[in-house]
PDB file of N, CA and C in Angstrom:
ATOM      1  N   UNK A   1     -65.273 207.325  81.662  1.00  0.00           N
ATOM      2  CA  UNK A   1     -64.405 208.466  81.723  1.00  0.00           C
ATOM      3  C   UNK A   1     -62.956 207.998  81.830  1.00  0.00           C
ATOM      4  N   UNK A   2     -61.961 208.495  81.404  1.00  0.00           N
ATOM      5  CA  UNK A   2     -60.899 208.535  80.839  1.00  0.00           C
ATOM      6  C   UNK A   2     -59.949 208.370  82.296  1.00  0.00           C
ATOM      7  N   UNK A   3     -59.171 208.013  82.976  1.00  0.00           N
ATOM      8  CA  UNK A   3     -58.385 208.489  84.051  1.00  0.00           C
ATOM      9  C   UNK A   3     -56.782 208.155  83.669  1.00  0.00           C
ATOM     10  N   UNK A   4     -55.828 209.133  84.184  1.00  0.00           N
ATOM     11  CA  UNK A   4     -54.916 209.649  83.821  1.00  0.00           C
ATOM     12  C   UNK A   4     -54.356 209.172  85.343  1.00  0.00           C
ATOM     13  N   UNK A   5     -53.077 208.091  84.893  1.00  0.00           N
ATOM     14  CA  UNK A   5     -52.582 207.177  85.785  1.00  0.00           C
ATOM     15  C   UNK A   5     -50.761 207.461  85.972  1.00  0.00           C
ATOM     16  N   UNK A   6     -50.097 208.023  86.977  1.00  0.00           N
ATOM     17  CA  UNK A   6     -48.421 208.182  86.067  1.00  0.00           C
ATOM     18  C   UNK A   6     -47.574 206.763  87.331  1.00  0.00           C
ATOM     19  N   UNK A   7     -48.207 206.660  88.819  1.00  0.00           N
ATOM     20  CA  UNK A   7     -46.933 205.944  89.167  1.00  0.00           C
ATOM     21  C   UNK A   7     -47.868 205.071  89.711  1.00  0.00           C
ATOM     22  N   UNK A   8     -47.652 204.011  90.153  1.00  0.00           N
ATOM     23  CA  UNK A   8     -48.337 202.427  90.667  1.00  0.00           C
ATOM     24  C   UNK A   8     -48.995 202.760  91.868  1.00  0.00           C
ATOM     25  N   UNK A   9     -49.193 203.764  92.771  1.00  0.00           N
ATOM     26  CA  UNK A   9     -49.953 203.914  93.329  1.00  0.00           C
ATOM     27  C   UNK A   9     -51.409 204.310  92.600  1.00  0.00           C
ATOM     28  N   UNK A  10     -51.340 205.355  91.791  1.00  0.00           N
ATOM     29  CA  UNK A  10     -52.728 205.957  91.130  1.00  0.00           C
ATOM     30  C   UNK A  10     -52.836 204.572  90.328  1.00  0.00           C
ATOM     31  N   UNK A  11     -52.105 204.105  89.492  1.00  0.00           N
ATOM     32  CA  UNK A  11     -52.830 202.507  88.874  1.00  0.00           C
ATOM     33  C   UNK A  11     -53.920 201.771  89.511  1.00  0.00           C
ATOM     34  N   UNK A  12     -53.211 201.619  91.102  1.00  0.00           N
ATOM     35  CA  UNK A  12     -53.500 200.838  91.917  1.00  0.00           C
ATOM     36  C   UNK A  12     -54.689 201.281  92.301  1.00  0.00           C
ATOM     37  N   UNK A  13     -54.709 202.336  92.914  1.00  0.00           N
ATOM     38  CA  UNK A  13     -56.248 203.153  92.827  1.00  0.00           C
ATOM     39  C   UNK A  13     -57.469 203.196  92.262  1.00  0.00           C
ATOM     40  N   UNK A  14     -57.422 203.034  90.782  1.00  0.00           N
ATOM     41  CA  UNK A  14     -57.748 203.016  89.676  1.00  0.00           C
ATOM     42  C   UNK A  14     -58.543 201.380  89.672  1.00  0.00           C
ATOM     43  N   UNK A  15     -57.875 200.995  89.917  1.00  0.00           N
ATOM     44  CA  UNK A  15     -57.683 199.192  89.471  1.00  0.00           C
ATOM     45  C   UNK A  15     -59.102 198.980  91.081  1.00  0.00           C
ATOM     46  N   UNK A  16     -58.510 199.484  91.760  1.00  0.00           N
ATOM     47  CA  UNK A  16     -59.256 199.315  93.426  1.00  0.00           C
ATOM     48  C   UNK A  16     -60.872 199.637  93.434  1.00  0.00           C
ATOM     49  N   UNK A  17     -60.726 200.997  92.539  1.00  0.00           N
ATOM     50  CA  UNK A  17     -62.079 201.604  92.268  1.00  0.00           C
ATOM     51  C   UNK A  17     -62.981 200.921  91.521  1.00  0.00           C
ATOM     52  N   UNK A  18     -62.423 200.538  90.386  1.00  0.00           N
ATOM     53  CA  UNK A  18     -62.979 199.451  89.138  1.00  0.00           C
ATOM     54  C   UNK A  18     -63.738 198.090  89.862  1.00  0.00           C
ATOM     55  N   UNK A  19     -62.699 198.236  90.539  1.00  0.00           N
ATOM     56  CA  UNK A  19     -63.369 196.796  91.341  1.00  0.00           C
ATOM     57  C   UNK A  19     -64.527 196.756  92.107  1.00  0.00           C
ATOM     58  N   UNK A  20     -63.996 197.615  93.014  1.00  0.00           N
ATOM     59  CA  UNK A  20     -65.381 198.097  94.184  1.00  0.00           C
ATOM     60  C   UNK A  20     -66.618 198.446  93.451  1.00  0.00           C
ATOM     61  N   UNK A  21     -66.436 198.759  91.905  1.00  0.00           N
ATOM     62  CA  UNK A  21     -67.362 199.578  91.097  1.00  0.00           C
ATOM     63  C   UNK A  21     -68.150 198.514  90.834  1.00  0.00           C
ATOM     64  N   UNK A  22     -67.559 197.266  90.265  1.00  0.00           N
ATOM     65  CA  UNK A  22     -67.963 196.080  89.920  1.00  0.00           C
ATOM     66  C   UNK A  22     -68.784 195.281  91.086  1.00  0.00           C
ATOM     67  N   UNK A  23     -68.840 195.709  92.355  1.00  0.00           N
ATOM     68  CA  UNK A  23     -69.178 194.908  93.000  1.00  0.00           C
ATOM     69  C   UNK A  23     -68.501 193.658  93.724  1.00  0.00           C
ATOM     70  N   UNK A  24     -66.971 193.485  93.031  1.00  0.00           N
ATOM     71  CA  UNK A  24     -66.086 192.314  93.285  1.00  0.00           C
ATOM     72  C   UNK A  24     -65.147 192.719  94.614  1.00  0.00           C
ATOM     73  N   UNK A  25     -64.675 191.125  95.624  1.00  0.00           N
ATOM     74  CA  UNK A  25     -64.027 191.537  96.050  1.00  0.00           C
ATOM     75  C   UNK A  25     -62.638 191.385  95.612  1.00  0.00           C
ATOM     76  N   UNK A  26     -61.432 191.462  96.616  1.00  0.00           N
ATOM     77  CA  UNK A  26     -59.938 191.026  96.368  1.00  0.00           C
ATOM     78  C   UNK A  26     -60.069 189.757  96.245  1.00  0.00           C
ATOM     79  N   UNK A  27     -60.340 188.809  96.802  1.00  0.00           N
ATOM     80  CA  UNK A  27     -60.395 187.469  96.505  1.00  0.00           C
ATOM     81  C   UNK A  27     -61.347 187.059  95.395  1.00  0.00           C
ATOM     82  N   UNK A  28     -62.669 187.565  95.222  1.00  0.00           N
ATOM     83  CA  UNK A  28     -62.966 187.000  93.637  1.00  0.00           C
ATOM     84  C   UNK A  28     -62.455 187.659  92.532  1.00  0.00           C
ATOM     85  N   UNK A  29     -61.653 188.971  92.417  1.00  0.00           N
ATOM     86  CA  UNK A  29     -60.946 189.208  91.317  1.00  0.00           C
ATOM     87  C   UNK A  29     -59.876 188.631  91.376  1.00  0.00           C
ATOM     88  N   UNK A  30     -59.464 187.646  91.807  1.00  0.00           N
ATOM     89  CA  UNK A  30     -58.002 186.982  92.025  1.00  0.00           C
ATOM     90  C   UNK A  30     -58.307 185.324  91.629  1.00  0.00           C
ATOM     91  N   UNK A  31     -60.000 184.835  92.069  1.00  0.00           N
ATOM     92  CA  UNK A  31     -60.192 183.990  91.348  1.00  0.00           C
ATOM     93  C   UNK A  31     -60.335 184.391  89.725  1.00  0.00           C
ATOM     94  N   UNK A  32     -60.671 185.390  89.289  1.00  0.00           N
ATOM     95  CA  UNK A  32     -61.320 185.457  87.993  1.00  0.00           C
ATOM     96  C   UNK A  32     -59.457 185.292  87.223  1.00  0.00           C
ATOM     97  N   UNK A  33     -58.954 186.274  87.746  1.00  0.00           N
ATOM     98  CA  UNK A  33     -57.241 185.975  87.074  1.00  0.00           C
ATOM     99  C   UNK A  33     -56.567 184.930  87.460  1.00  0.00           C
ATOM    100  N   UNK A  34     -56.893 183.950  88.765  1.00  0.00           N
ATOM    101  CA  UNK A  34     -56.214 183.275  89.304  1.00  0.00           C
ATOM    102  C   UNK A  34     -55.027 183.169  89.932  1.00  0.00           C
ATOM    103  N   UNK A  35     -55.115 184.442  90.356  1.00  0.00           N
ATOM    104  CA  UNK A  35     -54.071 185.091  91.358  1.00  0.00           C
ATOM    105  C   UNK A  35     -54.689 184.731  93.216  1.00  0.00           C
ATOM    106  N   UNK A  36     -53.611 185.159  94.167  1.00  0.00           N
ATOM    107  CA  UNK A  36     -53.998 185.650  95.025  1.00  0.00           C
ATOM    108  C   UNK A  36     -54.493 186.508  95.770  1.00  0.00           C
ATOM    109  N   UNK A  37     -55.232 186.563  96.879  1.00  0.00           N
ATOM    110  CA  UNK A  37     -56.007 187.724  97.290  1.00  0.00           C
ATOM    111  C   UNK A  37     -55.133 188.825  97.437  1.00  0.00           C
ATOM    112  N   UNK A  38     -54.046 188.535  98.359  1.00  0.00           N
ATOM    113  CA  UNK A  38     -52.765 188.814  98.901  1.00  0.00           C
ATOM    114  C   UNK A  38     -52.203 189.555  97.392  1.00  0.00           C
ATOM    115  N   UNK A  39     -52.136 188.813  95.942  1.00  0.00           N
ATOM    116  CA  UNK A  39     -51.794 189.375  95.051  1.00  0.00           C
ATOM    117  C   UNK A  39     -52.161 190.439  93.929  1.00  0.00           C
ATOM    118  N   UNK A  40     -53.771 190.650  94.791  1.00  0.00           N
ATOM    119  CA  UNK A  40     -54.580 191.726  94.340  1.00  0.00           C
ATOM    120  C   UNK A  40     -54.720 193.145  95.142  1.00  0.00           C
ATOM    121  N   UNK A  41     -54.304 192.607  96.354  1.00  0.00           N
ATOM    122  CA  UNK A  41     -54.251 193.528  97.498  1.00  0.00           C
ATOM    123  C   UNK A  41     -52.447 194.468  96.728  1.00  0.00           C
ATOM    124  N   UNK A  42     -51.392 193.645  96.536  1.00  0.00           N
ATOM    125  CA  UNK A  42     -49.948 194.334  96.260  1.00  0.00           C
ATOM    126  C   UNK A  42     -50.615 195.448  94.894  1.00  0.00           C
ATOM    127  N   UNK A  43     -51.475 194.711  94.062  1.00  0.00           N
ATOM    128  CA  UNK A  43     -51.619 195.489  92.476  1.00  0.00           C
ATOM    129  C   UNK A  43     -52.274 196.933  93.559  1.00  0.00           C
ATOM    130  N   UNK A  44     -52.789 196.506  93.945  1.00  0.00           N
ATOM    131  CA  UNK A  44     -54.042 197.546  94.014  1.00  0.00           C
ATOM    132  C   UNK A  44     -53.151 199.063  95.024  1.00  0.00           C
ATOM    133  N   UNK A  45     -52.117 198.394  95.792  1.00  0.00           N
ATOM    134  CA  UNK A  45     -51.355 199.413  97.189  1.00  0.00           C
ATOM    135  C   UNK A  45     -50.462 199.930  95.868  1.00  0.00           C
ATOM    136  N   UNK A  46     -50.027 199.358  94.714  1.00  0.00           N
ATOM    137  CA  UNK A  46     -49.217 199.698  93.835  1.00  0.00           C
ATOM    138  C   UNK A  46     -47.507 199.876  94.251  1.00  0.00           C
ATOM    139  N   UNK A  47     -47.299 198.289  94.927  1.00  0.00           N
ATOM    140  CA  UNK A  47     -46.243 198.030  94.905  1.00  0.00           C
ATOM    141  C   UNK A  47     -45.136 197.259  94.139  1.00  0.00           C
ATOM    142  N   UNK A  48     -43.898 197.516  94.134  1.00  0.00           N
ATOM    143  CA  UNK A  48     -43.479 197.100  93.442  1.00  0.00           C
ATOM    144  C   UNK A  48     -43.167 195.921  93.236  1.00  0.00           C
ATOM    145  N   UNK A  49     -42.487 195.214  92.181  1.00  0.00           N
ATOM    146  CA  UNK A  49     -42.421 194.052  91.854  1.00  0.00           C
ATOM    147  C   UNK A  49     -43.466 193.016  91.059  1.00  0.00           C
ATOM    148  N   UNK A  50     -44.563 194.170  91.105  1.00  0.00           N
ATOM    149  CA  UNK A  50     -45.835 193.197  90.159  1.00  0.00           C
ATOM    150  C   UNK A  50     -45.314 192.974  88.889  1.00  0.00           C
ATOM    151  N   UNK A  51     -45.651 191.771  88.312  1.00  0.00           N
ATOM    152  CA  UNK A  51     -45.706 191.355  86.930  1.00  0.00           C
ATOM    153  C   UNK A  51     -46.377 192.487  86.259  1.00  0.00           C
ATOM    154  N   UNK A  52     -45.582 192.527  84.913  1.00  0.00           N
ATOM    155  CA  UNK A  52     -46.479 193.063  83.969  1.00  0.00           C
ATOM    156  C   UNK A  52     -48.115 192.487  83.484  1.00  0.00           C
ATOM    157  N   UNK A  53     -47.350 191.220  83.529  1.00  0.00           N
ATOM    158  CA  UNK A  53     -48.619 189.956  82.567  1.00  0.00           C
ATOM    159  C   UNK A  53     -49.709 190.342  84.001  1.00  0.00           C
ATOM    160  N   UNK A  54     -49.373 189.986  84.843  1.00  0.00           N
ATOM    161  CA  UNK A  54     -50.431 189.992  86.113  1.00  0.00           C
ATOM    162  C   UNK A  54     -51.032 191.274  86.271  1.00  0.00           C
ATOM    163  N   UNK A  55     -50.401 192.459  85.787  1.00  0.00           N
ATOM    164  CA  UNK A  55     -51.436 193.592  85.923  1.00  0.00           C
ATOM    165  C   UNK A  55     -52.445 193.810  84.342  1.00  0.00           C
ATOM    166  N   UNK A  56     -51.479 193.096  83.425  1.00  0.00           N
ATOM    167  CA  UNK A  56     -52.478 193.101  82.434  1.00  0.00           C
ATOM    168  C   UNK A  56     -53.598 192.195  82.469  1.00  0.00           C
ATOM    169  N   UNK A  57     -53.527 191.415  83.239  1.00  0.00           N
ATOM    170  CA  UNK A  57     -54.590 190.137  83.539  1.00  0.00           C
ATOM    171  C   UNK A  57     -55.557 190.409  84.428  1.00  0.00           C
ATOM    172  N   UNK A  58     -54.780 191.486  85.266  1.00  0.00           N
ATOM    173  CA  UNK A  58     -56.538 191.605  86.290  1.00  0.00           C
ATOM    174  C   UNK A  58     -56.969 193.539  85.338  1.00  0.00           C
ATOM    175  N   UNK A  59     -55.902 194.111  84.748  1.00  0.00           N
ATOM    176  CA  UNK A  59     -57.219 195.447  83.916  1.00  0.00           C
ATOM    177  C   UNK A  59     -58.175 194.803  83.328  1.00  0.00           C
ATOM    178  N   UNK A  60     -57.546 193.144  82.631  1.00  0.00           N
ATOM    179  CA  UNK A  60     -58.644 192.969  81.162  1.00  0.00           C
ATOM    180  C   UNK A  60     -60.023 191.909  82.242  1.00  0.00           C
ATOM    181  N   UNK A  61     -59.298 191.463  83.289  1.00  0.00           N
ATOM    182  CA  UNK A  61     -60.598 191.007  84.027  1.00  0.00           C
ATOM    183  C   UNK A  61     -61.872 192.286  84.667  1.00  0.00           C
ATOM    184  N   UNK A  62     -61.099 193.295  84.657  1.00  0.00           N
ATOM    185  CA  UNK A  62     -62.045 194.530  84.954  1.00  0.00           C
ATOM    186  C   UNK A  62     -62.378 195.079  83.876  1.00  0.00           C
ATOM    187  N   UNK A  63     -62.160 194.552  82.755  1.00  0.00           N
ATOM    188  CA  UNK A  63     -62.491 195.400  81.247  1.00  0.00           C
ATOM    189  C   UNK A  63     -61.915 196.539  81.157  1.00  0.00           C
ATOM    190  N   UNK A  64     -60.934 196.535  81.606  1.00  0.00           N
ATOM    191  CA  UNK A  64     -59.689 198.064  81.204  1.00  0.00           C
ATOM    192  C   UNK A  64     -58.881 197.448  80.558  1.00  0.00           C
ATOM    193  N   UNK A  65     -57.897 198.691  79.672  1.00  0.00           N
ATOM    194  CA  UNK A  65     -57.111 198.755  78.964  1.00  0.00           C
ATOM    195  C   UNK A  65     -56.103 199.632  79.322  1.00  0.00           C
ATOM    196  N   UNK A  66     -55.138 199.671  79.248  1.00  0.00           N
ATOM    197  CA  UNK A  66     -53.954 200.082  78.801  1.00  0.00           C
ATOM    198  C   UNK A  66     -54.184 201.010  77.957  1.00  0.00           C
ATOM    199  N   UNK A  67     -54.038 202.592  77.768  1.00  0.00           N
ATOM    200  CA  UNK A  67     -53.461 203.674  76.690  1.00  0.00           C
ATOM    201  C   UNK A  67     -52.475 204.254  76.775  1.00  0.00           C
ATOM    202  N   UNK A  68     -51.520 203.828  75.911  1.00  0.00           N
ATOM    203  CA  UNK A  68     -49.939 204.892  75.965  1.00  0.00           C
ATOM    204  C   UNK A  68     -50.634 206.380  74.981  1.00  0.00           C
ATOM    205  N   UNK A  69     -49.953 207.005  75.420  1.00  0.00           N
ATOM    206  CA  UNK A  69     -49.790 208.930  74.385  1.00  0.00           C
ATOM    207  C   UNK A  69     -48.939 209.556  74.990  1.00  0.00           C
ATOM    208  N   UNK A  70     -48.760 210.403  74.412  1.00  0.00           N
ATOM    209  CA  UNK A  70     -47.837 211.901  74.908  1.00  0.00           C
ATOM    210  C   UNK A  70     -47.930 211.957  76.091  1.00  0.00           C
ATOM    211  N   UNK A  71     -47.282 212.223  77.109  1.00  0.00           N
ATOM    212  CA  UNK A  71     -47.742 212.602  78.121  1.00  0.00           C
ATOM    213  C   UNK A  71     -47.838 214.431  78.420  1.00  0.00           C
ATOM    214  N   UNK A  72     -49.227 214.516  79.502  1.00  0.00           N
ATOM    215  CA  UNK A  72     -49.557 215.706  79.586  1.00  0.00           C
ATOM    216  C   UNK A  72     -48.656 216.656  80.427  1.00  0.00           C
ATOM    217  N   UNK A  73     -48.377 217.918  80.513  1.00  0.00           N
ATOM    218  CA  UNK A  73     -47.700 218.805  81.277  1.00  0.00           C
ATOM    219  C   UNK A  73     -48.195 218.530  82.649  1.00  0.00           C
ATOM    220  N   UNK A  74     -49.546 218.198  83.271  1.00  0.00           N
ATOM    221  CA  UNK A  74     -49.924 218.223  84.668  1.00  0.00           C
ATOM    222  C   UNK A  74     -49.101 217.106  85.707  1.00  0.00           C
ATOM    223  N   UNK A  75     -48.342 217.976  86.610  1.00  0.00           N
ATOM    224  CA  UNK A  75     -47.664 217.152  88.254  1.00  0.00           C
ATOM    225  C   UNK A  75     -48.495 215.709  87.818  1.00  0.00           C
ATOM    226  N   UNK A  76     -48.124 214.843  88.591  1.00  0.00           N
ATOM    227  CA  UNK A  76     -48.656 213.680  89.565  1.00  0.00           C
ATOM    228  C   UNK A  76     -49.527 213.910  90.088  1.00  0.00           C
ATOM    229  N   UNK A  77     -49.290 214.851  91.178  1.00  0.00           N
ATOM    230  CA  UNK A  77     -49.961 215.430  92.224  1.00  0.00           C
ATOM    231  C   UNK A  77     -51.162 216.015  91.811  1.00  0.00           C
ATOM    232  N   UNK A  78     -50.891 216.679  90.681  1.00  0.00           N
ATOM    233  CA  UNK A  78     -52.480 217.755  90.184  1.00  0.00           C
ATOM    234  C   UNK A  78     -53.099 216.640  89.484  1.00  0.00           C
ATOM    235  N   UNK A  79     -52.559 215.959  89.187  1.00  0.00           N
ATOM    236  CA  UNK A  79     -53.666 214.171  88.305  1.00  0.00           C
ATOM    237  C   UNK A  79     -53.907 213.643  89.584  1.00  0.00           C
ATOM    238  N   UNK A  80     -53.355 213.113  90.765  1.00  0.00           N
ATOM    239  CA  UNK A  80     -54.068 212.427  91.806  1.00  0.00           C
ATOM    240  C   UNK A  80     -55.140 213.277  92.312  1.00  0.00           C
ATOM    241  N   UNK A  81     -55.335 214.853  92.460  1.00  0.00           N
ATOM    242  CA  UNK A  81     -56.213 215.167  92.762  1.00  0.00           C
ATOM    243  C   UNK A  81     -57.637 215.187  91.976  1.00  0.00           C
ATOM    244  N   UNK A  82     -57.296 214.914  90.617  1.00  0.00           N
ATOM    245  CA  UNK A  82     -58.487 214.435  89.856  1.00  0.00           C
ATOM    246  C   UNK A  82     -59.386 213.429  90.494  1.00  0.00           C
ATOM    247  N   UNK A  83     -58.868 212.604  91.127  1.00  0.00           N
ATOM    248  CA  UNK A  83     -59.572 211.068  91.684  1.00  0.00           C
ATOM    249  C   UNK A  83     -59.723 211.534  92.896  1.00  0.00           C
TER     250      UNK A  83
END
């Protein structure tokens, strides 16, 4: 299912869920990218300063992707309550 992501917290969310979904923790998704635990924990709280490359490195270690489009009329707020 599709989820609809607008500021680095819901990413982070997203990214958190995937994981837990997987069975993985912060520290073995950080071995699989070769990041830190510490640096999976910042992606995931969706703070700032993350690398681009580093958030594209731990979606494609969770088998996510990236989709740009239009964006929809719905708040933030009415998309975080989706999740």
């Amino acid at each position: 299912m599709d989820q609809i992501a607008r500021t680095p917290k819901q990413i982070g969310d997203a990214i958190r869920r995937r994981r837990r979904k997987l069975g993985l923790s912060q520290t073995a998704l950080g071995k699989r990218v070769q990041i830190r635990q510490a640096t999976v924990s910042a992606v995931e709280s969706g703070e700032p300063g993350t690398q681009l490359r580093t958030l594209c490195d731990v979606l494609a270690a969770l088998d996510l992707e990236f989709v740009v489009r239009p964006r929809s009329k719905a708040a933030p707020a009415e998309i975080e309550d989706i999740f």
